[in-house]
Protein backbone atom coordinates (compact mmCIF):
# COMPACT_ATOMS: atom_id res chain seq x y z
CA UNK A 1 0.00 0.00 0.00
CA UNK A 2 1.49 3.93 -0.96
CA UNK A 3 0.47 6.80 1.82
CA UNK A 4 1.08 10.02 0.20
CA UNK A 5 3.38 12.06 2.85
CA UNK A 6 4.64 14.80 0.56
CA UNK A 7 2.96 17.61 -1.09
CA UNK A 8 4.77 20.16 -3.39
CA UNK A 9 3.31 23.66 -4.49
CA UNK A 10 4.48 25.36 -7.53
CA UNK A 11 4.78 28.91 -6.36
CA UNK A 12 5.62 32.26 -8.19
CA UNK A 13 8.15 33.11 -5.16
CA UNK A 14 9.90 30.26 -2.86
CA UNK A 15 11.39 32.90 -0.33
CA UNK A 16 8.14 34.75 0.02
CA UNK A 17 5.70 31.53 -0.15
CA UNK A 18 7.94 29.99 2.60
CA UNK A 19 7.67 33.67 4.26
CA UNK A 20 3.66 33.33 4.37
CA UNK A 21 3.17 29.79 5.47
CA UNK A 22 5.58 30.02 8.04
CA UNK A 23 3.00 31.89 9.50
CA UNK A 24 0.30 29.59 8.65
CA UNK A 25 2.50 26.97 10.22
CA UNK A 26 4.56 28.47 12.85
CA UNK A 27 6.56 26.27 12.01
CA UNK A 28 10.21 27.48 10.41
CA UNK A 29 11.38 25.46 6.74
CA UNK A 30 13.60 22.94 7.21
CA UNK A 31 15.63 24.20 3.71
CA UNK A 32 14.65 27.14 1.76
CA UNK A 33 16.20 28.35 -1.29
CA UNK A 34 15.68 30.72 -4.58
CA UNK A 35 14.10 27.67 -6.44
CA UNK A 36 12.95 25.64 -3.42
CA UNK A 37 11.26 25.31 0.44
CA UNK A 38 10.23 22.52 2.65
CA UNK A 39 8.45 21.95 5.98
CA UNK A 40 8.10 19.00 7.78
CA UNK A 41 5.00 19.32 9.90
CA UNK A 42 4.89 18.02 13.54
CA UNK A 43 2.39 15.37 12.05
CA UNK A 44 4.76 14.05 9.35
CA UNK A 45 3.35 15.12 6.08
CA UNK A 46 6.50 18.00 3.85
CA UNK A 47 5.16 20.25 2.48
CA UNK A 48 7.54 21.71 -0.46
CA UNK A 49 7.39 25.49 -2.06
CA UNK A 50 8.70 24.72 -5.48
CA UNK A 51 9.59 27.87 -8.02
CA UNK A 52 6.96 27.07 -11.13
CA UNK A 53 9.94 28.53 -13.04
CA UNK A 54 12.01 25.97 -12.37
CA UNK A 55 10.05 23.17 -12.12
CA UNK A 56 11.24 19.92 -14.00
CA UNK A 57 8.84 18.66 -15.76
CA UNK A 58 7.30 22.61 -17.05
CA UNK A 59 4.30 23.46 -15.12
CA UNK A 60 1.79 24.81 -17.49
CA UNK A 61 -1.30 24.48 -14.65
CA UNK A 62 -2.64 26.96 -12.52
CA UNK A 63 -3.38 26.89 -8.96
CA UNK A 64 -6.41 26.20 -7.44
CA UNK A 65 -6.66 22.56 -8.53
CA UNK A 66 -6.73 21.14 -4.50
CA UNK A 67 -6.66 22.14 -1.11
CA UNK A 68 -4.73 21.94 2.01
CA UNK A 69 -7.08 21.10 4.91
CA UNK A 70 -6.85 22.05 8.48
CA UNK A 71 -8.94 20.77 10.91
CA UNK A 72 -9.52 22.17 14.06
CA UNK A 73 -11.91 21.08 17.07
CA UNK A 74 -14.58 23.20 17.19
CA UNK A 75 -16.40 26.06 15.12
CA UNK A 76 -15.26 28.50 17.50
CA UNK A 77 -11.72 27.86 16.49
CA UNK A 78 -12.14 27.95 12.44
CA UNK A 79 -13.71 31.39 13.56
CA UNK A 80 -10.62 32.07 15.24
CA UNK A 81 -8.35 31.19 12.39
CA UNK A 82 -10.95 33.16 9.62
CA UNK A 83 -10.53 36.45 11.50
CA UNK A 84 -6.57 35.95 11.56
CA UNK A 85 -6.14 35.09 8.04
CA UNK A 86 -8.71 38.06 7.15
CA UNK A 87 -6.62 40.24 8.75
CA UNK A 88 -3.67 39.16 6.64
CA UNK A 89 -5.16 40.32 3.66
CA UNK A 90 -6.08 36.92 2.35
CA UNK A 91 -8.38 36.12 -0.34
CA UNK A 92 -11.65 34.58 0.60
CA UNK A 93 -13.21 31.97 -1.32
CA UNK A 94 -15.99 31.20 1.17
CA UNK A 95 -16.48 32.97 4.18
CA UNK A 96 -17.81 30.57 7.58
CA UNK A 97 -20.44 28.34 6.44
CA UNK A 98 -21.91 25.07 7.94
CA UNK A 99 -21.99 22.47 5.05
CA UNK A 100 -22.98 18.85 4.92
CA UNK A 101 -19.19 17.38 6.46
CA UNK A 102 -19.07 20.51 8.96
CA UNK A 103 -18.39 23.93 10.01
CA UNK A 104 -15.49 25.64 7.06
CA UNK A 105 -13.84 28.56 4.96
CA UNK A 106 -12.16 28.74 2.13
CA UNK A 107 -9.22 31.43 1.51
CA UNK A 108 -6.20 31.15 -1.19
CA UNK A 109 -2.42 31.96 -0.37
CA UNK A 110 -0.80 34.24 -2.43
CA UNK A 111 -0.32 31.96 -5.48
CA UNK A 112 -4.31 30.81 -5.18
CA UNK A 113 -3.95 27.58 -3.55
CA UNK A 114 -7.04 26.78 -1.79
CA UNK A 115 -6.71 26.44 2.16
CA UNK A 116 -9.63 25.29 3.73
CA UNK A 117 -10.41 25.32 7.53
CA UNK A 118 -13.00 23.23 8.64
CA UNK A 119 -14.44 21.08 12.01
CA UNK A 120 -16.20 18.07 11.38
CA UNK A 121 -19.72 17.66 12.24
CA UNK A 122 -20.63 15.52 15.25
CA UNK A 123 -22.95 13.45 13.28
């Protein structure tokens, strides 16, 4: 059986990408370069900031394509967490809704990859 446990973004900026989800993370990059950034999150999963200009193979998608999910506990924290990142400036997709799964927003980073916040539903 293969378990995913690495996720790359192609990003317009390395430095600055690694700059903003540092943030996001609190959490500093393990490496982080002109072309290239990586965390390794305290649950295991890298993420790595990868310059679409130098990308091997040539990435001719946009962004926008997936999501990085965060759960939290409660709909009192993804509250929490929408009034920080709407304070940053970020781009809102969805604002707090409860759907079908649970209680979630949807905001981009500053290359428009979706990061959605979300607490399951206790059903």
């Amino acid at each position: 059986m293969v378990h995913p446990d690495f996720v790359i973004l192609f990003v317009d900026n390395p430095f600055a990408s690694a700059e903003f989800y540092q943030s996001l993370f609190v959490v500093d990059p393990v490496e982080r370069s002109a072309t290239f950034a990586l965390f390794v999150l305290p649950t295991g999963l890298k993420v790595g900031l990868w310059s679409r200009h130098t990308a091997e193979p040539l990435v001719e998608d946009g962004s926008g394509g997936m999501e990085i999910c965060f759960r939290r506990e409660n709909a009192a924290d993804v509250d929490r967490i929408y009034a920080d990142w709407a304070k940053r400036g970020m781009r809102v997709l969805q604002t707090p809704v409860q759907m079908d799964f649970g209680y979630t927003f949807v905001m981009t980073d500053p290359d428009g990859h979706r990061l959605r916040v979300y607490s399951m539903s206790a059903e």
